[in-house]
Protein backbone atom coordinates (compact mmCIF):
# COMPACT_ATOMS: atom_id res chain seq x y z
CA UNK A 1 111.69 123.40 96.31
CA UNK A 2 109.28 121.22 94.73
CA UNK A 3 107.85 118.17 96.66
CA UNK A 4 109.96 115.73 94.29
CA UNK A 5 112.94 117.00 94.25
CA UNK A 6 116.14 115.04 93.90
CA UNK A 7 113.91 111.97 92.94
CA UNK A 8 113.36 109.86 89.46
CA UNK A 9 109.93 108.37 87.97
CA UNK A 10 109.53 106.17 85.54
CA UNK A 11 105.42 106.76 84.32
CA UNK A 12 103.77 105.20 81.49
CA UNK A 13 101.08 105.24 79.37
CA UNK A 14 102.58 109.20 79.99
CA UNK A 15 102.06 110.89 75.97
CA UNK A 16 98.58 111.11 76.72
CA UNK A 17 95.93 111.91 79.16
CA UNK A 18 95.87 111.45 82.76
CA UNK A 19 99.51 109.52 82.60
CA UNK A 20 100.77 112.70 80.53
CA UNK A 21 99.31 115.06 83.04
CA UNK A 22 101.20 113.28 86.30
CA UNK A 23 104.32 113.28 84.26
CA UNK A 24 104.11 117.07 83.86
CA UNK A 25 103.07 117.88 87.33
CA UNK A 26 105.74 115.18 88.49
CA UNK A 27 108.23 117.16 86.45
CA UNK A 28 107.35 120.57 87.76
CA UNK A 29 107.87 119.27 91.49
CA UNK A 30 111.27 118.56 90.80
CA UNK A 31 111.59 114.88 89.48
CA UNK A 32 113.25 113.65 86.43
CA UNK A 33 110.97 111.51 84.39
CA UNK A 34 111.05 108.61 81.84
CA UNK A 35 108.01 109.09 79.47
CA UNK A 36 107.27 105.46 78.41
CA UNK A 37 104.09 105.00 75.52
CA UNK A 38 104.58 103.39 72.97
CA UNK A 39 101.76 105.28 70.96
CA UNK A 40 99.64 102.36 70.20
CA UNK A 41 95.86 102.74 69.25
CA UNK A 42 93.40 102.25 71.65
CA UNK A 43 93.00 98.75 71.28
CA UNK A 44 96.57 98.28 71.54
CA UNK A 45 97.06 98.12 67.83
CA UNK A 46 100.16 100.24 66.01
CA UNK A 47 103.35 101.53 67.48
CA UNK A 48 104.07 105.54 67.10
CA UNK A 49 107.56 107.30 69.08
CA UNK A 50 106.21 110.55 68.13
CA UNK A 51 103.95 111.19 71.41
CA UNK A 52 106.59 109.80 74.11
CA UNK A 53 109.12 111.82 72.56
CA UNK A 54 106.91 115.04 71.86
CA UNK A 55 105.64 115.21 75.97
CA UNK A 56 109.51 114.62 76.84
CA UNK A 57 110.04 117.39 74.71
CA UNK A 58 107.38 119.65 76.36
CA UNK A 59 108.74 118.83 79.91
CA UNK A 60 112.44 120.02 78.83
CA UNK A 61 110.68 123.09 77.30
CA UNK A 62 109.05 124.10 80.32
CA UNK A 63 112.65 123.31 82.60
CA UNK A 64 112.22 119.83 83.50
CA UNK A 65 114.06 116.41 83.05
CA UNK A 66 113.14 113.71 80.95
CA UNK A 67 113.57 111.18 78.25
CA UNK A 68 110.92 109.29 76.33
CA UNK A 69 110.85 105.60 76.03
CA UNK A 70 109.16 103.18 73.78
CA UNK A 71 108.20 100.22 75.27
CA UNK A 72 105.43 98.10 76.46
CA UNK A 73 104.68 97.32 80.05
CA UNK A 74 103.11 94.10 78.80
CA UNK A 75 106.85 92.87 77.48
CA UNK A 76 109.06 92.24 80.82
CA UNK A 77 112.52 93.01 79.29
CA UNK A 78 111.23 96.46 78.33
CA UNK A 79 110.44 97.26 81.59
CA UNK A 80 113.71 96.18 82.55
CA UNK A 81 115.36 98.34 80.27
CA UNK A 82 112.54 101.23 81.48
CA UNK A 83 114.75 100.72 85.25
CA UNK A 84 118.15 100.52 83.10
CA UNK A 85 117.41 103.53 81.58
CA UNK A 86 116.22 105.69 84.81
CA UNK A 87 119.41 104.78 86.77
CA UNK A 88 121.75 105.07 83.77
CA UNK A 89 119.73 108.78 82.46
CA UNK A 90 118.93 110.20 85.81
CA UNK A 91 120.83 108.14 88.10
CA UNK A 92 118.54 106.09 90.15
CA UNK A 93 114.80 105.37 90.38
CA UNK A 94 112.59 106.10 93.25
CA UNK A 95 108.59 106.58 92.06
CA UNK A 96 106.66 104.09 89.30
CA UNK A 97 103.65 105.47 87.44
CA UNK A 98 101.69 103.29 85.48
CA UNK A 99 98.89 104.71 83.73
CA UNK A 100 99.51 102.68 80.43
CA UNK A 101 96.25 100.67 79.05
CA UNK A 102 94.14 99.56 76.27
CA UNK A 103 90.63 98.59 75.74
CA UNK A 104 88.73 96.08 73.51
CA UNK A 105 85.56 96.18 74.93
CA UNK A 106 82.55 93.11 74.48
CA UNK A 107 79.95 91.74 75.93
CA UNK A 108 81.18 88.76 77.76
CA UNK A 109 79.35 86.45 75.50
CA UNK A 110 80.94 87.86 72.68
CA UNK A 111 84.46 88.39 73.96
CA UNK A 112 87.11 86.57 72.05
CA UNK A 113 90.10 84.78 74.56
CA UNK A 114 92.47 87.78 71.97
CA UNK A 115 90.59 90.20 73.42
CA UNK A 116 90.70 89.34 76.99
CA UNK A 117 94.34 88.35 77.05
CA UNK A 118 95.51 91.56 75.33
CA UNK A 119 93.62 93.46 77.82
CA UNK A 120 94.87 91.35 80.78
CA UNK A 121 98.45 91.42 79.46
CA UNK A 122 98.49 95.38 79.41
CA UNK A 123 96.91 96.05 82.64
CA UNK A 124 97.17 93.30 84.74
CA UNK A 125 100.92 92.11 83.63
CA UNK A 126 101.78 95.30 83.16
CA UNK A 127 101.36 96.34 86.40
CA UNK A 128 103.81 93.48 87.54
CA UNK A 129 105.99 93.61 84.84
CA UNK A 130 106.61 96.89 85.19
CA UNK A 131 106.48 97.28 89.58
CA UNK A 132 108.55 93.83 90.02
CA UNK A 133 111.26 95.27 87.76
CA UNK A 134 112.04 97.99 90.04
CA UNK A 135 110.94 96.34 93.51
CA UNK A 136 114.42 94.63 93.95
CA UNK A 137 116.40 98.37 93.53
CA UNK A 138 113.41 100.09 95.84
CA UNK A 139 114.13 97.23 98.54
CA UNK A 140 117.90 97.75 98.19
CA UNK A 141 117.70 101.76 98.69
CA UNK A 142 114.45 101.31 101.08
CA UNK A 143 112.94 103.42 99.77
CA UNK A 144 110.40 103.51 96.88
CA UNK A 145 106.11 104.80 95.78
CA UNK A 146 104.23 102.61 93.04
CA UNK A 147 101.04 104.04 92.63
CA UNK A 148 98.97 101.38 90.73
CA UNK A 149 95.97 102.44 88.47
CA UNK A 150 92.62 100.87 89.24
CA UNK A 151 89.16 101.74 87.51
CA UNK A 152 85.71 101.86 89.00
CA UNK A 153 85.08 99.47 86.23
CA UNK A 154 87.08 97.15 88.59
CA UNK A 155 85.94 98.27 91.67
CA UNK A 156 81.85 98.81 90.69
CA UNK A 157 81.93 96.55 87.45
CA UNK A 158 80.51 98.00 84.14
CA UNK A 159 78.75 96.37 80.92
CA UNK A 160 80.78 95.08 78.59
CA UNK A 161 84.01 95.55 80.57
CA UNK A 162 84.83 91.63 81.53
CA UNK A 163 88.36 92.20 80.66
CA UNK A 164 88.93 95.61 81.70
CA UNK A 165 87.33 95.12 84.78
CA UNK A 166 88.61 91.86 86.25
CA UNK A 167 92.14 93.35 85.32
CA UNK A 168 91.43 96.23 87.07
CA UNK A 169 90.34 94.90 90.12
CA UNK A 170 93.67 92.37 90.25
CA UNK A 171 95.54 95.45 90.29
CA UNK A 172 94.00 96.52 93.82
CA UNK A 173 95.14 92.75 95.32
CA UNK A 174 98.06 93.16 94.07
CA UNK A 175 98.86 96.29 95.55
CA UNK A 176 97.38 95.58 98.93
CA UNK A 177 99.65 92.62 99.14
CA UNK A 178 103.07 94.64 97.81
CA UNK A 179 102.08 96.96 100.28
CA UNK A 180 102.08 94.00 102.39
CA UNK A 181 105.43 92.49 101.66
CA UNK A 182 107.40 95.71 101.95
CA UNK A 183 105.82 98.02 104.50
CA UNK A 184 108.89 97.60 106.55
CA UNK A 185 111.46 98.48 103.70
CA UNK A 186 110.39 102.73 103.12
CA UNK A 187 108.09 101.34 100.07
CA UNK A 188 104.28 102.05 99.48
CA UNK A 189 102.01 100.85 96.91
CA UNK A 190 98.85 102.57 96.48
CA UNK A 191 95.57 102.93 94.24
CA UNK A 192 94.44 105.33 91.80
CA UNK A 193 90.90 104.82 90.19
CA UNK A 194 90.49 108.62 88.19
CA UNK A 195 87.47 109.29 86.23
CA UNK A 196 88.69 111.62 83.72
CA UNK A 197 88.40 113.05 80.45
CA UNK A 198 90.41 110.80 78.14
CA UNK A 199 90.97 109.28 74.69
CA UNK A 200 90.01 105.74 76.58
CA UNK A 201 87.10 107.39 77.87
CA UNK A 202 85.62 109.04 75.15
CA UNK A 203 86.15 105.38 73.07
CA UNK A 204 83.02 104.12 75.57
CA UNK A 205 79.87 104.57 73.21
CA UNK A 206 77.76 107.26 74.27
CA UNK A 207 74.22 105.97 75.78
CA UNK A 208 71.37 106.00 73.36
CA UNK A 209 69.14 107.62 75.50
CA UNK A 210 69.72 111.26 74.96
CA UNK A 211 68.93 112.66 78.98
CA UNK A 212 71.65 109.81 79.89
CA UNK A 213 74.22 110.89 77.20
CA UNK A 214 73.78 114.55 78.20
CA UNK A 215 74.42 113.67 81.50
CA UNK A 216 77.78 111.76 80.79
CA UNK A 217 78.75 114.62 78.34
CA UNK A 218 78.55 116.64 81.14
CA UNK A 219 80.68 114.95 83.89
CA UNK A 220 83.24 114.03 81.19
CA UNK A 221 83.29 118.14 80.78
CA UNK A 222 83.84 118.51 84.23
CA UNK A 223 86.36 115.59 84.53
CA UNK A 224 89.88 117.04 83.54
CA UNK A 225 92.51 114.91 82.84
CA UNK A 226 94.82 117.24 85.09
CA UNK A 227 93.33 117.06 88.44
CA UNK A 228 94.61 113.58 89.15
CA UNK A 229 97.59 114.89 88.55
CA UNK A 230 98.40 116.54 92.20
CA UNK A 231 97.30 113.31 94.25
CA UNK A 232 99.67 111.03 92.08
CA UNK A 233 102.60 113.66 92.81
CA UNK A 234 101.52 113.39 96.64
CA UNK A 235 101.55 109.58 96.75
CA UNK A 236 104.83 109.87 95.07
CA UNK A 237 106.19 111.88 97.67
CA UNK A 238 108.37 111.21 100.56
CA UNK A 239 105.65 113.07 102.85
CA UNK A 240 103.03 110.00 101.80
CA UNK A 241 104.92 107.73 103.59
CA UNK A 242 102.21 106.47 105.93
CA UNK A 243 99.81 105.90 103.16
CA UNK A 244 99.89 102.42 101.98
CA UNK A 245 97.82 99.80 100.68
CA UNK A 246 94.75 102.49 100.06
CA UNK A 247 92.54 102.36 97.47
CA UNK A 248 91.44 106.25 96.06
CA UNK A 249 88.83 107.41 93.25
CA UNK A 250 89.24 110.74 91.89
CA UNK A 251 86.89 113.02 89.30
CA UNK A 252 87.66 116.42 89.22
CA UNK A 253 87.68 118.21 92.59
CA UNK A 254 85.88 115.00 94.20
CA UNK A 255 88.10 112.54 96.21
CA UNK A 256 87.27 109.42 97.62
CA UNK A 257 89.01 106.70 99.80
CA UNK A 258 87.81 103.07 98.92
CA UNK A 259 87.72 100.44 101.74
CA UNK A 260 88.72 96.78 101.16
CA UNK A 261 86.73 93.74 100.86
CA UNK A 262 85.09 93.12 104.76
CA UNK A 263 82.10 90.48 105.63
CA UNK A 264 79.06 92.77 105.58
CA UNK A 265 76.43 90.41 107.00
CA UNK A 266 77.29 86.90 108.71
CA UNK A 267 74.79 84.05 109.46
CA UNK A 268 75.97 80.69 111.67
CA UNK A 269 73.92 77.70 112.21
CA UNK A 270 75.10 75.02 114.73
CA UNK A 271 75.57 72.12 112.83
CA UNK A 272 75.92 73.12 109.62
CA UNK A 273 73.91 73.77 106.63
CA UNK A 274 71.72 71.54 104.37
CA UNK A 275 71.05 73.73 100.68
CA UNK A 276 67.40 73.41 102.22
CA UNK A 277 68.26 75.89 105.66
CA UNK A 278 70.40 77.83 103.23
CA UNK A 279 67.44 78.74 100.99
CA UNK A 280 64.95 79.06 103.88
CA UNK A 281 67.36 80.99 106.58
CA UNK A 282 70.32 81.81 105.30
CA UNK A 283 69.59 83.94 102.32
CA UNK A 284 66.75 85.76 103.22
CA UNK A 285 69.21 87.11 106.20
CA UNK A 286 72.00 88.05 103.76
CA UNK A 287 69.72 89.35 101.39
CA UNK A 288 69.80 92.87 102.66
CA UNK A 289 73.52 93.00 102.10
CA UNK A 290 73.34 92.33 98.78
CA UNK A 291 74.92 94.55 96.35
CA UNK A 292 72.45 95.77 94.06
CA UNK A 293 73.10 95.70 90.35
CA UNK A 294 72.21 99.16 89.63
CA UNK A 295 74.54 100.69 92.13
CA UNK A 296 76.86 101.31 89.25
CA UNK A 297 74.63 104.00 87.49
CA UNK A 298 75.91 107.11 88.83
CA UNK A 299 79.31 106.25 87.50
CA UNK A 300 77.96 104.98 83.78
CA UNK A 301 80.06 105.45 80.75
CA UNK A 302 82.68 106.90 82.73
CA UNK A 303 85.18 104.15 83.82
CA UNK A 304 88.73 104.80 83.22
CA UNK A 305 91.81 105.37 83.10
């Protein structure tokens, strides 16, 4: 008995990399999948069927269920049709993946509104195009997991990810808030952030200085692709039922749990404050809470997925 049995996933951005890897573990634990990519280019450029259907392929080779499907999660009617064709290939739907995503990275001073609209309308739209298509059938059948896929480049920030990044950390609010809305009706929505070994990853420009590039070489060695795999199947699962709303980073055998935005110092003033007591009191009291700018180093050139 595998720990998805009976069940029906729809997971995108699946012909590659960390969404190809919870597809196939997905698969082996019993559920039937819908393999959605529609094989663009990094940058979200092109249009190929060949991977979608080739890793459907694979999972029917190896004894599973699926079918491949070739849309984008930034177009809503194709994620309708994603739903339509779960309940009319498999019978129902019960688990949404999405792992689909491009990048067009730039400084912010050099970032084009094209390039930060194509990136929102993959990530960020996608995740609601593709999660409020099937909320309506998971509140019917109460019951339903949408695991949600964040980035550290969301959650920490990194250079020259304004796009990426403020898409990515969208995604978290939005599923706090689903998990919100529908805690009562047998439905979770939870966070991924993986640090893997990835085509998106490796498309991140290796540091110039050669001690730091070494040292990135090395995690993204470490970093497979496949062990995000078995916490995505776990979310998915009926067991995971009391897990909701969390936020979770993952690089190889390390996993970490993410709290949510809380007050970390607070200052009050009877009366109110002038700028003047601001400068004088106020911020030399919050200072020490401050977030330093350099806390994202341990985690450089590795966001992604």
């Amino acid at each position: 008995m595998g720990m998805l049995d009976g069940r029906v996933a729809i997971c995108t951005g699946a012909a590659r990399g960390v969404g190809a890897e919870v597809a196939k573990l997905m698969a082996k634990e019993g559920a039937k999948v819908v393999i959605v990519d529609p094989g663009v280019g990094g940058g979200g450029e092109g249009g190929d069927q060949r991977p979608a259907q080739a890793m459907a392929d694979e999972i029917k080779a190896a004894g599973g269920e699926a079918a491949a499907n070739f849309g984008s999660v930034a177009k809503f009617d194709d994620c309708l049709k994603m739903v339509q064709q779960a309940r009319d290939t498999f019978g129902g739907l019960h688990i949404v993946f999405n792992a689909a995503g491009i990048l067009r990275d730039k400084m912010f001073h050099n970032m084009f509104p094209e390039d930060w609209q194509a990136v929102i309308d993959v990530h960020l739209t996608g995740h609601f195009n593709i999660n409020r298509a099937a909320i309506n059938l998971f509140r019917e059948q109460n019951y339903g997991r949408m695991i949600l896929v964040s980035s550290t480049s969301g959650l920490l920030g990194n250079i020259g990810q304004t796009n990426y990044g403020a898409a990515k950390l969208g995604i978290v609010a939005m599923a706090r808030i689903i998990a919100m809305e529908n805690a009562t009706r047998g439905i979770t929505a939870n966070v991924i952030a993986p640090s893997a070994d990835t085509r998106m990853t490796r498309s991140v420009p290796t540091p110039k200085d050669p001690a730091a590039a070494a040292i990135r070489e090395e995690r993204l060695r470490r970093s497979r692709a496949d062990a995000i795999a078995p916490l995505c199947v776990f979310l998915a699962s009926e067991q995971a039922g009391y897990v909701n709303g969390q936020v979770f980073h993952q690089r190889a055998s390390e996993l970490s749990l993410y709290g949510h935005m809380r007050p970390v110092r607070m200052v009050h003033h009877h009366g109110g404050w002038t700028p003047e007591l601001i400068a004088e009191v106020a911020m030399p009291s919050l200072q020490s809470g401050f977030t330093s700018l350099d806390s994202r180093t341990v985690h450089s050139g590795l966001p992604m997925e």
